[in-house]
PDB file of N, CA and C in Angstrom:
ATOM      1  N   UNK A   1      36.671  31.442  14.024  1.00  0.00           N
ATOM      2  CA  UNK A   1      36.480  30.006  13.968  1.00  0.00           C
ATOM      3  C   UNK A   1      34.982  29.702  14.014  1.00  0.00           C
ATOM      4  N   UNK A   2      34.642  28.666  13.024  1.00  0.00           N
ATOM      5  CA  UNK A   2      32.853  28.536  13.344  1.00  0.00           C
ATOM      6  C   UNK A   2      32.482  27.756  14.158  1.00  0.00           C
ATOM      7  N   UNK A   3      31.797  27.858  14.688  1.00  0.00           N
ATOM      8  CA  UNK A   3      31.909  26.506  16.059  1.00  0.00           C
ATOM      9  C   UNK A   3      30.725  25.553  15.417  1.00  0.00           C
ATOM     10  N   UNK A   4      30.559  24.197  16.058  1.00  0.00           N
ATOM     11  CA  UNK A   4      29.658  23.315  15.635  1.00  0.00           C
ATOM     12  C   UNK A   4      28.753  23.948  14.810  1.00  0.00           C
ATOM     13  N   UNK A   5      27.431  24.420  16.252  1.00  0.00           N
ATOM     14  CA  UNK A   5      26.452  24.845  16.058  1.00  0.00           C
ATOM     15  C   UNK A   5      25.765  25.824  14.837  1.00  0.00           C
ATOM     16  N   UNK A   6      27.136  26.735  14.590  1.00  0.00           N
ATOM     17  CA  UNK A   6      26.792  27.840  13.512  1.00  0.00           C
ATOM     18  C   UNK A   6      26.937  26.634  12.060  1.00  0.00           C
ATOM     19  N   UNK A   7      27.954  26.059  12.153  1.00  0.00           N
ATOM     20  CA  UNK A   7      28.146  24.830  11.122  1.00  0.00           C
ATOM     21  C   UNK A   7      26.692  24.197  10.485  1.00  0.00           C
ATOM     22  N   UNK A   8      26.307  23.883  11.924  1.00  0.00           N
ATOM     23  CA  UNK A   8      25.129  23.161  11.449  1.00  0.00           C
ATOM     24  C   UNK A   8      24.255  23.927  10.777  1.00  0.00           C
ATOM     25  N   UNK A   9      23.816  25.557  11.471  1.00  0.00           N
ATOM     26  CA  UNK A   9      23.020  25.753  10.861  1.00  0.00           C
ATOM     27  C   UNK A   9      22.639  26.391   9.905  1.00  0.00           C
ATOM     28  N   UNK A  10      24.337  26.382   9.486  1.00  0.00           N
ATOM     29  CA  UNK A  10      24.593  27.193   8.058  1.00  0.00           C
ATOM     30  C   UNK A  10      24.214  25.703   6.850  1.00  0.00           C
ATOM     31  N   UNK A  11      24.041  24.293   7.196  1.00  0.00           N
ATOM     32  CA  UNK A  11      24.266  23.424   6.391  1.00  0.00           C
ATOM     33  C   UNK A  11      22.904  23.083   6.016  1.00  0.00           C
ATOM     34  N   UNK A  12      22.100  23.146   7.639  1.00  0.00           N
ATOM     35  CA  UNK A  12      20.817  22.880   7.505  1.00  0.00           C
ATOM     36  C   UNK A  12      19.829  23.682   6.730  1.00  0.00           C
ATOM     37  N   UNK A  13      20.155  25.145   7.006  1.00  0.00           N
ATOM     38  CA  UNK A  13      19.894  26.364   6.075  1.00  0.00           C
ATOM     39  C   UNK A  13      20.232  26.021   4.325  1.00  0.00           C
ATOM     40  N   UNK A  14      20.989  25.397   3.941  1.00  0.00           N
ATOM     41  CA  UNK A  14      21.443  25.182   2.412  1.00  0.00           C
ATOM     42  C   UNK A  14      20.418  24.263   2.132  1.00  0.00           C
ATOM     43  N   UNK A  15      20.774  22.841   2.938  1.00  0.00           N
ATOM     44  CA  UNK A  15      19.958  21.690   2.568  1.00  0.00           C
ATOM     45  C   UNK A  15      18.155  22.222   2.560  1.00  0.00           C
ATOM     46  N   UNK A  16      17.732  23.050   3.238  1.00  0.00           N
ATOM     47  CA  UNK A  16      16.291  23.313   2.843  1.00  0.00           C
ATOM     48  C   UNK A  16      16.522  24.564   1.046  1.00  0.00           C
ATOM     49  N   UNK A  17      16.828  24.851   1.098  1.00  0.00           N
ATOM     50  CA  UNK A  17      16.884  25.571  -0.594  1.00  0.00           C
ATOM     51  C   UNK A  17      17.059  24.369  -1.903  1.00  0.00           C
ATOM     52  N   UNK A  18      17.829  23.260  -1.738  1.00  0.00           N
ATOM     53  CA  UNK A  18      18.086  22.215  -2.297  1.00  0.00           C
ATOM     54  C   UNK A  18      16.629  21.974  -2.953  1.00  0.00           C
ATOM     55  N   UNK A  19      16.509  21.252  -4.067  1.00  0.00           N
ATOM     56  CA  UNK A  19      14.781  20.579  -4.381  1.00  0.00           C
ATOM     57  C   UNK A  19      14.562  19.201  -3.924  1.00  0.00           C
ATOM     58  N   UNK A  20      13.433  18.837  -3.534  1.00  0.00           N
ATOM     59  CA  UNK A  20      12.999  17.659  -2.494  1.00  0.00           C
ATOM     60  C   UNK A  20      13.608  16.439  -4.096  1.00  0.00           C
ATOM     61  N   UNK A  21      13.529  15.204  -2.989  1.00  0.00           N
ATOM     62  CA  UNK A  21      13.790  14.043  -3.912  1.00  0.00           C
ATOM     63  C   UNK A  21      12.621  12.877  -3.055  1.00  0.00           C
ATOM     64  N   UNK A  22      12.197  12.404  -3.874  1.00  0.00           N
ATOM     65  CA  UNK A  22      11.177  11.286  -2.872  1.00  0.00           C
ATOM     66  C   UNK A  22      11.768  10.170  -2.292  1.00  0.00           C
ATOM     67  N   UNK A  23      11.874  10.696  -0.410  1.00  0.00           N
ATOM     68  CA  UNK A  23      12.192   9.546  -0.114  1.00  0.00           C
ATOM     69  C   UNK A  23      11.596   9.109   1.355  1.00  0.00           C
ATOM     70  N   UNK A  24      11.581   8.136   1.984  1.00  0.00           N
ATOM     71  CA  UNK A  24      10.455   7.670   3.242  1.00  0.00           C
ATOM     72  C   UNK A  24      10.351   9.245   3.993  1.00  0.00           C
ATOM     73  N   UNK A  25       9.972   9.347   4.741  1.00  0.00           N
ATOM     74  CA  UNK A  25       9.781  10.728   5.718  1.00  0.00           C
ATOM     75  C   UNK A  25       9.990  10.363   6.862  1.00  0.00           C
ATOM     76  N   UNK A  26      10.158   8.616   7.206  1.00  0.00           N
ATOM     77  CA  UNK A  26      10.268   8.738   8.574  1.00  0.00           C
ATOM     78  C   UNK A  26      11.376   7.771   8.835  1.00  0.00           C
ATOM     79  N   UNK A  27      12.235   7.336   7.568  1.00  0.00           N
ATOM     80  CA  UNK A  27      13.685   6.954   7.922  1.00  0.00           C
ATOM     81  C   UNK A  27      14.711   8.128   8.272  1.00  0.00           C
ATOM     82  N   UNK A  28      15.003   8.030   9.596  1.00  0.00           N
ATOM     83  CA  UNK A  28      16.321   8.913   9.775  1.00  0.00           C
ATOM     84  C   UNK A  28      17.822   8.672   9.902  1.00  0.00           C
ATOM     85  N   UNK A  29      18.019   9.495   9.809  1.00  0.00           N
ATOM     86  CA  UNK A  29      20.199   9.655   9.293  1.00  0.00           C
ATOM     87  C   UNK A  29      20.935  10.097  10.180  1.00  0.00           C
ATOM     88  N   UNK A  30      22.157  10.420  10.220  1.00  0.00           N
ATOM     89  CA  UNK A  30      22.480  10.891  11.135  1.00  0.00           C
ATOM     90  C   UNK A  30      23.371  11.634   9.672  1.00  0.00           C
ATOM     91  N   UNK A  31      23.380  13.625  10.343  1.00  0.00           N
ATOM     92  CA  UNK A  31      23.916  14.567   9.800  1.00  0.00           C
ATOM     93  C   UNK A  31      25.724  14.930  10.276  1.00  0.00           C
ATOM     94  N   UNK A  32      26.329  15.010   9.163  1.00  0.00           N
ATOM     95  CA  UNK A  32      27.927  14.898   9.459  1.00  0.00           C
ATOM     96  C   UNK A  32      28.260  16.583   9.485  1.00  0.00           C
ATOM     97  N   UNK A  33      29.169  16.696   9.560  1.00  0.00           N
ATOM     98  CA  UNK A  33      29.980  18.116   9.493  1.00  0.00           C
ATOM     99  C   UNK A  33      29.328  19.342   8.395  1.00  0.00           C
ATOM    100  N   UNK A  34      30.310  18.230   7.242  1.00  0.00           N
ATOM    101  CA  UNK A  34      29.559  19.183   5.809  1.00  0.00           C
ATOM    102  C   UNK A  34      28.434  18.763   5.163  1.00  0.00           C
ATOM    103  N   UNK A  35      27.363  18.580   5.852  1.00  0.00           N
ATOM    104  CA  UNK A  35      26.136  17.782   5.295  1.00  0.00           C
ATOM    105  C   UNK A  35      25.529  17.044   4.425  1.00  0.00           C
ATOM    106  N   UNK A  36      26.966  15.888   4.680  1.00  0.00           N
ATOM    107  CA  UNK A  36      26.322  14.644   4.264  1.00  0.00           C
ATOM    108  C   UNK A  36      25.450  14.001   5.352  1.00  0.00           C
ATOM    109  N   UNK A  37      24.577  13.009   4.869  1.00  0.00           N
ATOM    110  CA  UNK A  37      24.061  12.132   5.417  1.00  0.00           C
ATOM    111  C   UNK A  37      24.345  10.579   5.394  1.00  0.00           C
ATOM    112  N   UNK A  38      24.365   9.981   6.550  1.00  0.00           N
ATOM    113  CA  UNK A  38      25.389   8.454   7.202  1.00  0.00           C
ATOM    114  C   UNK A  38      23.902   7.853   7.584  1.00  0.00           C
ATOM    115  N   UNK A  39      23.982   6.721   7.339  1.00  0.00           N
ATOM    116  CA  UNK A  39      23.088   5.467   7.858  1.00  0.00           C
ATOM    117  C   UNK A  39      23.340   5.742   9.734  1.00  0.00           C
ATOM    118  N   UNK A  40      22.373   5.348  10.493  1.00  0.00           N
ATOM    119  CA  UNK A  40      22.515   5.243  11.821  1.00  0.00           C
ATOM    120  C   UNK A  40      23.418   4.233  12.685  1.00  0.00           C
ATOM    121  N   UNK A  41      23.023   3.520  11.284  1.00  0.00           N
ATOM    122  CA  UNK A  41      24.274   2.114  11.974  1.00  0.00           C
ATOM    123  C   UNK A  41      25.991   2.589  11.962  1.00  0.00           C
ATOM    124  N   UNK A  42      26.241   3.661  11.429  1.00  0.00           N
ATOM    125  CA  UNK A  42      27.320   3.903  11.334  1.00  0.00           C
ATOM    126  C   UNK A  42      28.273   4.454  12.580  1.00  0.00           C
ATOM    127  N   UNK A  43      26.935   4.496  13.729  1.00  0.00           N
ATOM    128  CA  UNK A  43      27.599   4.071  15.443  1.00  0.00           C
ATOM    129  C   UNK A  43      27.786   2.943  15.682  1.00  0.00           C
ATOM    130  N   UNK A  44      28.159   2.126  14.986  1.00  0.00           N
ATOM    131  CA  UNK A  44      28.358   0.658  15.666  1.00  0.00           C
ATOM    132  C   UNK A  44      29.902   1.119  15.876  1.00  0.00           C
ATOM    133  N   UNK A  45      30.795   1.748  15.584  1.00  0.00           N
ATOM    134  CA  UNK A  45      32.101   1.866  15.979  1.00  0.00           C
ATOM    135  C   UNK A  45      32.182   1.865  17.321  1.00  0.00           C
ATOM    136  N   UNK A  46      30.735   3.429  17.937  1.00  0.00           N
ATOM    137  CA  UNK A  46      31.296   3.499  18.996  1.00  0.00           C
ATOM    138  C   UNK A  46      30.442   2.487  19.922  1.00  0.00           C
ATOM    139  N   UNK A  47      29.072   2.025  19.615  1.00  0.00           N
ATOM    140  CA  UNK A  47      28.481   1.292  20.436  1.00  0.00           C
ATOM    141  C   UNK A  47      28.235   0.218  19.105  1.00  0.00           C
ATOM    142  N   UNK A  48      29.039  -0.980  19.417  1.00  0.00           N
ATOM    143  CA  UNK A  48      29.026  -2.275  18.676  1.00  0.00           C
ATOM    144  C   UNK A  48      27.922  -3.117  19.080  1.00  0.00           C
ATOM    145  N   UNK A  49      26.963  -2.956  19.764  1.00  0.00           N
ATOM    146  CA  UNK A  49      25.917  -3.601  20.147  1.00  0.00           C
ATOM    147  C   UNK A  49      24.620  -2.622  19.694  1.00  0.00           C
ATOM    148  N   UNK A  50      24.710  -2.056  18.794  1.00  0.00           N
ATOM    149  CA  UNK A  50      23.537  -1.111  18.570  1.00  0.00           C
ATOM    150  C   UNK A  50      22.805  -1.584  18.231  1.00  0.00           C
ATOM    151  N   UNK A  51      22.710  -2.909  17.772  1.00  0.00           N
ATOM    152  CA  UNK A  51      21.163  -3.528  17.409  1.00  0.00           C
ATOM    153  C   UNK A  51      20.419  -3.064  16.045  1.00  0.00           C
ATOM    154  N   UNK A  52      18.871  -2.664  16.673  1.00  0.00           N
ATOM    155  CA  UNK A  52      18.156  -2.239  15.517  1.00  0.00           C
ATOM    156  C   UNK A  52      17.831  -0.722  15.750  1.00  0.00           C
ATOM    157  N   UNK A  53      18.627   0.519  16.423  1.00  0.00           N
ATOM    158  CA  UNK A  53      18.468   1.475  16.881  1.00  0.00           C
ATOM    159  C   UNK A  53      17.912   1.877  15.414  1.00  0.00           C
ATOM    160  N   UNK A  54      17.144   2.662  15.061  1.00  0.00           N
ATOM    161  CA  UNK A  54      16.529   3.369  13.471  1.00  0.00           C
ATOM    162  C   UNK A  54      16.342   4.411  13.587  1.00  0.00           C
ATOM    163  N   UNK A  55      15.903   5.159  15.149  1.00  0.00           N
ATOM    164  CA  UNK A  55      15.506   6.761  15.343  1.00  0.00           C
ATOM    165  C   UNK A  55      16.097   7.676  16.420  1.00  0.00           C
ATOM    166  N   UNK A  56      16.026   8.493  16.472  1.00  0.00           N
ATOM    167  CA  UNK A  56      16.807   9.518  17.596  1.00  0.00           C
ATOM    168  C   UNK A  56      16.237   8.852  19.216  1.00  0.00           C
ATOM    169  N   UNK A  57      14.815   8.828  19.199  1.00  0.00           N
ATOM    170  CA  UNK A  57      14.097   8.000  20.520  1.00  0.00           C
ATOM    171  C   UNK A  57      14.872   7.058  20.810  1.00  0.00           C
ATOM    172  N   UNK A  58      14.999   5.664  19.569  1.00  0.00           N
ATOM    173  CA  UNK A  58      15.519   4.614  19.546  1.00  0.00           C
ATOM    174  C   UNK A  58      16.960   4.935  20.694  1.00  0.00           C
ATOM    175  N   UNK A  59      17.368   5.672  19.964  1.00  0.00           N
ATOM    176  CA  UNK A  59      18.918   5.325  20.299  1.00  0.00           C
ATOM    177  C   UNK A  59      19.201   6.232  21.927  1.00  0.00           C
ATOM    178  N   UNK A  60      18.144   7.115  22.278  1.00  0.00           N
ATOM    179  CA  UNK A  60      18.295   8.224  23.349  1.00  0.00           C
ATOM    180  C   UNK A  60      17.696   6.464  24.283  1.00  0.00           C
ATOM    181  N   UNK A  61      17.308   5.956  24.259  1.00  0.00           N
ATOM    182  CA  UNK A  61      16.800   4.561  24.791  1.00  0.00           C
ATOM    183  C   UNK A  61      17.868   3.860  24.896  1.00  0.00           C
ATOM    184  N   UNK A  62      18.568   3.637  24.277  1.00  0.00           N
ATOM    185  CA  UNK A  62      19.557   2.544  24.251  1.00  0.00           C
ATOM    186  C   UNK A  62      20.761   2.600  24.745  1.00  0.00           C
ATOM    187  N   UNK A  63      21.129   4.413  24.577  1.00  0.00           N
ATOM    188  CA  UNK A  63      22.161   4.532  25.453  1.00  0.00           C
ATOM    189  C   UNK A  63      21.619   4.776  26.804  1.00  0.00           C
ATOM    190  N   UNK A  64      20.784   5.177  27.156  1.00  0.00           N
ATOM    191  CA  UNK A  64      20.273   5.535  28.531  1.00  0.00           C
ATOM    192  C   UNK A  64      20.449   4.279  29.492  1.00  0.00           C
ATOM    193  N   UNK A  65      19.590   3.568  28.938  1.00  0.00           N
ATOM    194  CA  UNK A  65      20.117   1.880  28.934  1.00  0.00           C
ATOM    195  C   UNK A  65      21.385   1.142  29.345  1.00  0.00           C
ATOM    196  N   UNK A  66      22.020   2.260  29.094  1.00  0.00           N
ATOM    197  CA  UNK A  66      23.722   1.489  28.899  1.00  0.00           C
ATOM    198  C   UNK A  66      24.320   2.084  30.607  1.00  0.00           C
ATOM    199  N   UNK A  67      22.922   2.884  30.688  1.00  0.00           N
ATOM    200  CA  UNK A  67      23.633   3.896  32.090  1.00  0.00           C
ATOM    201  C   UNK A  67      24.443   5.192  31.788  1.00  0.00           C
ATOM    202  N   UNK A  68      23.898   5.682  30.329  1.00  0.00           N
ATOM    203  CA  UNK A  68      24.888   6.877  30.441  1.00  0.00           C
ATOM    204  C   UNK A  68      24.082   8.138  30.123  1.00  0.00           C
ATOM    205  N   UNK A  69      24.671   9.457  30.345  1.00  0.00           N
ATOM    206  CA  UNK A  69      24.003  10.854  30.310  1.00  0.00           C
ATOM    207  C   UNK A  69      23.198  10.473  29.258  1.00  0.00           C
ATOM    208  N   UNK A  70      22.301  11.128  28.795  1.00  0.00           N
ATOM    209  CA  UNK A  70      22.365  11.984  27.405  1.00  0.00           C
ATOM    210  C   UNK A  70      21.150  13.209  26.981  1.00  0.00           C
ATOM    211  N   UNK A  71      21.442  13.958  26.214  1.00  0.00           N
ATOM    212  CA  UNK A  71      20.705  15.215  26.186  1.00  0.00           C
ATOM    213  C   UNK A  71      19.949  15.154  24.887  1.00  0.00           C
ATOM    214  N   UNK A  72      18.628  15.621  24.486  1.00  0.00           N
ATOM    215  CA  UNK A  72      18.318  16.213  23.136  1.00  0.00           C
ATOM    216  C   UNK A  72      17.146  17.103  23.126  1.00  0.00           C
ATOM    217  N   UNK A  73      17.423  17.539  21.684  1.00  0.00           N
ATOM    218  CA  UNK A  73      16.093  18.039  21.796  1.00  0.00           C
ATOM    219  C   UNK A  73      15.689  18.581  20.318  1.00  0.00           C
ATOM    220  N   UNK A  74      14.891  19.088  20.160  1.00  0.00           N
ATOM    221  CA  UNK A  74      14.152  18.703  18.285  1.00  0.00           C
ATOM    222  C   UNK A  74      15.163  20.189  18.289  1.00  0.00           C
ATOM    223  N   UNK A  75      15.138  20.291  16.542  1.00  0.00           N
ATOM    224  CA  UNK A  75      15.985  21.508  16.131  1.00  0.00           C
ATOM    225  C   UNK A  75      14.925  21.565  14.775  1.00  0.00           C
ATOM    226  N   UNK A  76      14.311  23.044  15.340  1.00  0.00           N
ATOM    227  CA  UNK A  76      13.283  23.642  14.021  1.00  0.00           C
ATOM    228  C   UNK A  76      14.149  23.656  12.274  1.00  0.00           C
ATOM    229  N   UNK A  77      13.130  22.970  11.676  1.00  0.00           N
ATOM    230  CA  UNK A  77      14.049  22.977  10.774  1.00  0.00           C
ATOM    231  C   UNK A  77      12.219  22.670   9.160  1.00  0.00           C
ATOM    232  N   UNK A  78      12.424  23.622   8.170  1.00  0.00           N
ATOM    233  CA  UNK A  78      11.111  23.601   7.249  1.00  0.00           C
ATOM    234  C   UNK A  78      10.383  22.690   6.648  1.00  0.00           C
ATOM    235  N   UNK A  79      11.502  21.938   6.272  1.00  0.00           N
ATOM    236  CA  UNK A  79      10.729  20.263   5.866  1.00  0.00           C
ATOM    237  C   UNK A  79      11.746  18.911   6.991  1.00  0.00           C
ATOM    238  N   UNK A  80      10.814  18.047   6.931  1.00  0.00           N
ATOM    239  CA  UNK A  80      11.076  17.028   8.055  1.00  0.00           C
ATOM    240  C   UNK A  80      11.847  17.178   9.244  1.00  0.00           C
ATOM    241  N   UNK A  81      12.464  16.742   9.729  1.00  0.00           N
ATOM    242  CA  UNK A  81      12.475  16.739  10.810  1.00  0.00           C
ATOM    243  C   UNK A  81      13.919  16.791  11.330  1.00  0.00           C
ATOM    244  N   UNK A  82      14.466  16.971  12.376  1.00  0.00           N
ATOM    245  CA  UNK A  82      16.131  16.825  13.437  1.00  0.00           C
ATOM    246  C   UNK A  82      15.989  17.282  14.503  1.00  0.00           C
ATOM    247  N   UNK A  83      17.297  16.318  15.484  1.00  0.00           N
ATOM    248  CA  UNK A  83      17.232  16.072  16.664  1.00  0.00           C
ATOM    249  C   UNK A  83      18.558  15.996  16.664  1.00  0.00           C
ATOM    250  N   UNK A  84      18.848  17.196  17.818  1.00  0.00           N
ATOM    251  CA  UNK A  84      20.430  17.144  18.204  1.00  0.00           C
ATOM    252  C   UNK A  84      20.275  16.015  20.110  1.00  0.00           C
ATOM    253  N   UNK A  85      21.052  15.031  19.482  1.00  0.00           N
ATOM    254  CA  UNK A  85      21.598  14.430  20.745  1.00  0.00           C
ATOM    255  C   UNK A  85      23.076  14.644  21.585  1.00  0.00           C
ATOM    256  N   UNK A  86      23.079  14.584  22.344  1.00  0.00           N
ATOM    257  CA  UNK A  86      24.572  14.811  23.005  1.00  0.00           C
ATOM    258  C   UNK A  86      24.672  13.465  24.228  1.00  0.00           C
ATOM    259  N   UNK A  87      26.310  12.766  24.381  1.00  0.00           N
ATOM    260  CA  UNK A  87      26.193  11.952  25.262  1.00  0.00           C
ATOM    261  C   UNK A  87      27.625  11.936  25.742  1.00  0.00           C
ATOM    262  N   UNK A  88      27.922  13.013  26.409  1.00  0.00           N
ATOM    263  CA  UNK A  88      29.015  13.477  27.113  1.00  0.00           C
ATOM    264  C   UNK A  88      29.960  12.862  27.508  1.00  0.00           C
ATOM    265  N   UNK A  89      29.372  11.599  28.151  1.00  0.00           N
ATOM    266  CA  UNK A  89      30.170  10.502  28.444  1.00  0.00           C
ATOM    267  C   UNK A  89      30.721   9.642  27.107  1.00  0.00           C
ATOM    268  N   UNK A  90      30.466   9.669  26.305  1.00  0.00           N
ATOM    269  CA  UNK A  90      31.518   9.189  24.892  1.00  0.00           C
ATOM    270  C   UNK A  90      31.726  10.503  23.852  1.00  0.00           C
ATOM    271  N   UNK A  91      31.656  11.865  24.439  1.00  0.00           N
ATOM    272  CA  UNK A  91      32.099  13.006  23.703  1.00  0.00           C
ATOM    273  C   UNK A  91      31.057  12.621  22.292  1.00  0.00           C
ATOM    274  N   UNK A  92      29.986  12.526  22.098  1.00  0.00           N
ATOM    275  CA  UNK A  92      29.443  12.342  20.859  1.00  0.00           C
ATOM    276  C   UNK A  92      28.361  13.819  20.871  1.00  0.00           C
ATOM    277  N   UNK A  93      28.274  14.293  20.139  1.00  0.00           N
ATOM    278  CA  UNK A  93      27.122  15.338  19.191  1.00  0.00           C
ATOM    279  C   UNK A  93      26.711  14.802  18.509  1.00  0.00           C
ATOM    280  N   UNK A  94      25.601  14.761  18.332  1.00  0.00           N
ATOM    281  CA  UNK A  94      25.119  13.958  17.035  1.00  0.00           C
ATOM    282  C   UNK A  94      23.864  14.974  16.788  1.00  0.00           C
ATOM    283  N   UNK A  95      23.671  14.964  15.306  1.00  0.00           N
ATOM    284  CA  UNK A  95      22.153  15.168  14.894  1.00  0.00           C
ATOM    285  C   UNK A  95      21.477  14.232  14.027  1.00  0.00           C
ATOM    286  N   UNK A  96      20.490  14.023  14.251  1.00  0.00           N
ATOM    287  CA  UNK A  96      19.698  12.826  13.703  1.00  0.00           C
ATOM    288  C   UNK A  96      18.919  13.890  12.672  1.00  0.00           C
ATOM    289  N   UNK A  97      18.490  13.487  11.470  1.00  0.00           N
ATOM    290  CA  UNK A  97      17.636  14.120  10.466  1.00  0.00           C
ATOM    291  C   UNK A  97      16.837  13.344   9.634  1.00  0.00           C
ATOM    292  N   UNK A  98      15.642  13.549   9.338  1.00  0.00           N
ATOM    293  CA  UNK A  98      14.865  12.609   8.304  1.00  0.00           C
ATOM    294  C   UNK A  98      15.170  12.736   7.159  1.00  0.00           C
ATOM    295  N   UNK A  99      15.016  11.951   6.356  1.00  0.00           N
ATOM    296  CA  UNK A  99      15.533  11.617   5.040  1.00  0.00           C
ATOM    297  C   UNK A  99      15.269  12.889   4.239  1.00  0.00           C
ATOM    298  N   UNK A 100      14.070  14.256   4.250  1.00  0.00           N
ATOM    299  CA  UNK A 100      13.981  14.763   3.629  1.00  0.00           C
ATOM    300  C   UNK A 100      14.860  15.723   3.216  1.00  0.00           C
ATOM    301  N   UNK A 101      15.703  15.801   4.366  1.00  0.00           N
ATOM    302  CA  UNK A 101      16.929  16.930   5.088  1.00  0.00           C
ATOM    303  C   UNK A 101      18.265  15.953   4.119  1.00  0.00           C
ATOM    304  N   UNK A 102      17.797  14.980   4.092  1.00  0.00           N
ATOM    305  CA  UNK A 102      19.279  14.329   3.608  1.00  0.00           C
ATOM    306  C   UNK A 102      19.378  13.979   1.855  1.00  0.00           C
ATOM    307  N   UNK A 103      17.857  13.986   1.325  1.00  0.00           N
ATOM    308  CA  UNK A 103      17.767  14.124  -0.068  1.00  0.00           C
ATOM    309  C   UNK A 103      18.425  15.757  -0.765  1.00  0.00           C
ATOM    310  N   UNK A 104      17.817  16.555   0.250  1.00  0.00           N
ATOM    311  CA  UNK A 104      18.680  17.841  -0.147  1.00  0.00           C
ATOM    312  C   UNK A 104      20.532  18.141   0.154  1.00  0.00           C
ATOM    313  N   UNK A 105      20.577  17.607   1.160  1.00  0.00           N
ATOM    314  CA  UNK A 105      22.170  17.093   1.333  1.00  0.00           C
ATOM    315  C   UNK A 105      23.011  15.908   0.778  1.00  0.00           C
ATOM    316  N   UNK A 106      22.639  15.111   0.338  1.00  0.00           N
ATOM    317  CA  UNK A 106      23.105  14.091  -0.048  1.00  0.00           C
ATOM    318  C   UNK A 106      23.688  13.042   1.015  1.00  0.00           C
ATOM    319  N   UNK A 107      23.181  11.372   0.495  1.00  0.00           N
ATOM    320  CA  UNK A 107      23.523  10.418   1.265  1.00  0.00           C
ATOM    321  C   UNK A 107      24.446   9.757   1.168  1.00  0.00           C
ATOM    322  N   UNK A 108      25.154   8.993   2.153  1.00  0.00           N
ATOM    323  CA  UNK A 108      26.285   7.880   1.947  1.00  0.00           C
ATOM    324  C   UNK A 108      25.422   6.903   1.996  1.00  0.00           C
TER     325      UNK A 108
END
């Protein structure tokens, strides 16, 4: 069975071989299973008050805010940038990625 982690970094590993597409460097996404890339707002399901959250900081702020755990930390990766968050208390994993990671993966 592959667990998350190997998931990810079998996806993140593909998406850098992919060829770049021009896009901001410092809008980030949030990375799904099979590496697509989702707008950030696409936590409003679980937090309907998310506001204008736009970055991994943003949002490690906002839930903290709310009074709840949460963990992260950068994940080496060749062009731009990701950040695995975790927030135990709503069972969420998340990885946040900059757009460059998501031109090679493709966006929703």
């Amino acid at each position: 069975m592959v667990t998350h982690r190997a998931l990810l970094a079998c996806v993140l590993a593909a998406t850098q071989l992919a060829p770049e597409t021009a896009l901001a460097a410092d809008k980030w996404f949030l990375l799904a299973r099979h590496g697509e890339c989702f707008p950030i707002r696409s936590l409003e399901r679980k937090f309907p008050d998310l506001g204008n959250v736009a970055t991994p900081e943003s949002f490690i702020q906002f839930v903290q805010a709310k009074g709840l755990k949460v963990a992260s930390k950068a994940m080496p990766v060749q062009a731009g940038s990701a950040m695995e968050v975790h927030v135990p208390e709503r069972e969420l994993a998340l990885v946040f990625v900059t757009a460059e990671l998501c031109a090679k993966a493709g966006t929703r």
